[in-house]
N, C-alpha and C. Protein backbone atom coordinates (compact mmCIF):
# COMPACT_ATOMS: atom_id res chain seq x y z
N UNK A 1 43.33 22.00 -19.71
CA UNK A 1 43.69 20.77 -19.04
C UNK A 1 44.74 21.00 -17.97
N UNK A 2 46.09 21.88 -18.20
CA UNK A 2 46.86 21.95 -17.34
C UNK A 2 45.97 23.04 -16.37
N UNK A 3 44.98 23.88 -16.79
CA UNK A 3 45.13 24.78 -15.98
C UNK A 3 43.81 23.64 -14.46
N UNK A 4 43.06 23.09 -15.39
CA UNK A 4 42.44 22.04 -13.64
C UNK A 4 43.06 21.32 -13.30
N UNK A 5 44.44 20.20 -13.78
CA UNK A 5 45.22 19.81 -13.25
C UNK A 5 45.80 20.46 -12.19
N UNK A 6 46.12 21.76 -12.09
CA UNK A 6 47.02 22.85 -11.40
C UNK A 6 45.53 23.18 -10.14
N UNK A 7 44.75 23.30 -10.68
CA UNK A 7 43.94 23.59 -9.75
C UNK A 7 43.22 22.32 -8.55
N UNK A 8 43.04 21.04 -9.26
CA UNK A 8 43.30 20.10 -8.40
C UNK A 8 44.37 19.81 -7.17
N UNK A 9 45.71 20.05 -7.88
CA UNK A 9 46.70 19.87 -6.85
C UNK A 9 46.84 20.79 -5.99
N UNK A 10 46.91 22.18 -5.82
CA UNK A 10 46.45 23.12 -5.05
C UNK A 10 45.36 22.62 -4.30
N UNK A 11 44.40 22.10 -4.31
CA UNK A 11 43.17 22.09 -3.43
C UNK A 11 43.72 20.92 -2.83
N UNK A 12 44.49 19.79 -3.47
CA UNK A 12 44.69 18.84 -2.63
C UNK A 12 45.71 19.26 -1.48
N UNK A 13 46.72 20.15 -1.50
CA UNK A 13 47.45 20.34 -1.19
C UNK A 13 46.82 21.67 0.05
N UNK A 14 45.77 21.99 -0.17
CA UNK A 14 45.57 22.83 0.88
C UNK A 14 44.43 22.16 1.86
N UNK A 15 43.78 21.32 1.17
CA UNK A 15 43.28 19.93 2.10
C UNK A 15 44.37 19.05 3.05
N UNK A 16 45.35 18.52 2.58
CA UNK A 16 46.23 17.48 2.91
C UNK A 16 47.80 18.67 3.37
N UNK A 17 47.63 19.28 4.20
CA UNK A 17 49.00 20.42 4.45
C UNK A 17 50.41 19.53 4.46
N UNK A 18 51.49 20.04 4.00
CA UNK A 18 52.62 19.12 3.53
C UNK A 18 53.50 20.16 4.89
N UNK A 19 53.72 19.84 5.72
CA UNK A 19 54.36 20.91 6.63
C UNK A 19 56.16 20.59 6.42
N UNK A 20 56.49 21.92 6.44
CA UNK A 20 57.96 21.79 6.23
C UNK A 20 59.03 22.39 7.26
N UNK A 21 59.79 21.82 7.32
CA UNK A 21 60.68 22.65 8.94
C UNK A 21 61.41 24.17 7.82
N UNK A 22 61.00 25.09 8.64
CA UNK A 22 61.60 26.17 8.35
C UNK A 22 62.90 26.10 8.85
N UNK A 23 63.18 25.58 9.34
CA UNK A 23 65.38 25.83 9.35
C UNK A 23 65.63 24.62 8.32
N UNK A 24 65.34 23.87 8.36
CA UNK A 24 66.11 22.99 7.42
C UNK A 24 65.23 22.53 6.27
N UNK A 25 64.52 22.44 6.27
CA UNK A 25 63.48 21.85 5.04
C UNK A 25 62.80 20.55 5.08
N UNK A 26 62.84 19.85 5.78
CA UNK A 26 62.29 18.41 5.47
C UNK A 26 60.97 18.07 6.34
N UNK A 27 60.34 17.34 5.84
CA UNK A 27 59.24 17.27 6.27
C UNK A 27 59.01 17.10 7.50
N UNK A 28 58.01 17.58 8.06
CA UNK A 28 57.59 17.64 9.73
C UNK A 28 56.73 16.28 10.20
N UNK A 29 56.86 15.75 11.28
CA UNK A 29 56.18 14.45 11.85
C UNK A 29 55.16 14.84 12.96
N UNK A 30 53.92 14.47 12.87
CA UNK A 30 52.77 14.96 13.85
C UNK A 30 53.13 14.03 15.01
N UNK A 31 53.17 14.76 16.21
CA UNK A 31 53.31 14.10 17.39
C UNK A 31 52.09 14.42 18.46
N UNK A 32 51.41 13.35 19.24
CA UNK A 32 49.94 13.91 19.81
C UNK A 32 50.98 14.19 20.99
N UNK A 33 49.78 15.49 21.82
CA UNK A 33 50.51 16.13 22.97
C UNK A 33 50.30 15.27 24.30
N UNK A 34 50.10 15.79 25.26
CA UNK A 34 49.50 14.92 26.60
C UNK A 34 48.16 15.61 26.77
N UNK A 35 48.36 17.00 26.45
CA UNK A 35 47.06 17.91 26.56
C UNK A 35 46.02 17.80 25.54
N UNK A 36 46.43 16.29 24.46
CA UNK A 36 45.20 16.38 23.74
C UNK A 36 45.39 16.98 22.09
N UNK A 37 46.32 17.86 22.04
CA UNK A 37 46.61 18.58 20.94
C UNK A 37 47.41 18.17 20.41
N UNK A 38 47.90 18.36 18.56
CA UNK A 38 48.91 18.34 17.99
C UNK A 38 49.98 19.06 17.70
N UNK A 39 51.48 18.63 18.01
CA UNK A 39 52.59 19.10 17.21
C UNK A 39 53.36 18.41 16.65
N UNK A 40 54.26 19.27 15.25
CA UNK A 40 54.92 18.69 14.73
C UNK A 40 56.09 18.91 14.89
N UNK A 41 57.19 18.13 14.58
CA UNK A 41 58.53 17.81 15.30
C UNK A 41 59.63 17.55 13.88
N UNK A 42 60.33 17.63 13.57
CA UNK A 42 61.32 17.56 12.19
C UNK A 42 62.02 16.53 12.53
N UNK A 43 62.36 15.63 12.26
CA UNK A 43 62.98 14.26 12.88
C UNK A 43 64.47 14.86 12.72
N UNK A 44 64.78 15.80 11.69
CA UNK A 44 66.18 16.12 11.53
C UNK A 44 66.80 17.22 12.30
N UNK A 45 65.97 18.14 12.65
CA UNK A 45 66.85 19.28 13.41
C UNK A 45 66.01 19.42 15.17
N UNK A 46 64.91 18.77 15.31
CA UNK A 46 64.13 18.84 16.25
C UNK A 46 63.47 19.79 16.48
N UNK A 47 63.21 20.77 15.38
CA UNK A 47 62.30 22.05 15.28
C UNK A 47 60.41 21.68 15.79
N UNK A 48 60.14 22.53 16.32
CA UNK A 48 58.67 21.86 16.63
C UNK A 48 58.10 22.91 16.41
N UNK A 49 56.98 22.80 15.81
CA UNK A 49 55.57 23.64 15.71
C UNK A 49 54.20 23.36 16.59
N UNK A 50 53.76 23.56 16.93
CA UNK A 50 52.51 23.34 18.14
C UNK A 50 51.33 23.99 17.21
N UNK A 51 50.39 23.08 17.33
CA UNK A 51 49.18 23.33 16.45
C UNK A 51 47.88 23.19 17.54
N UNK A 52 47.05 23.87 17.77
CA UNK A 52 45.93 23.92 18.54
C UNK A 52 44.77 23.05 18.31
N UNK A 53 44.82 22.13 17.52
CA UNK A 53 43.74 21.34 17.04
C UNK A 53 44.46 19.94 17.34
């Protein structure tokens, strides 16, 4: 039981990506580009990641 519980949340979690700011930790906010594409932005330190999709 725990072990498909464990395996559910993993799959959800690699379906649904939880992105995290590598300098500070808190969750990342998707911002659309002008070019069409997504990045994400940390509301707390202003770290951004640029994603090609």
């Amino acid at each position: 039981m725990i072990r498909l519980l464990l395996l559910v949340l993993t799959g959800f979690f690699l379906v649904v990506p939880i992105h995290l700011c590598p300098e500070c930790g808190s969750l990342l906010e998707p911002r659309k580009a002008k070019s069409g594409g997504v990045f994400w932005v940390c509301p707390q330190c202003g770290y951004e990641v640029i994603h090609p999709c």
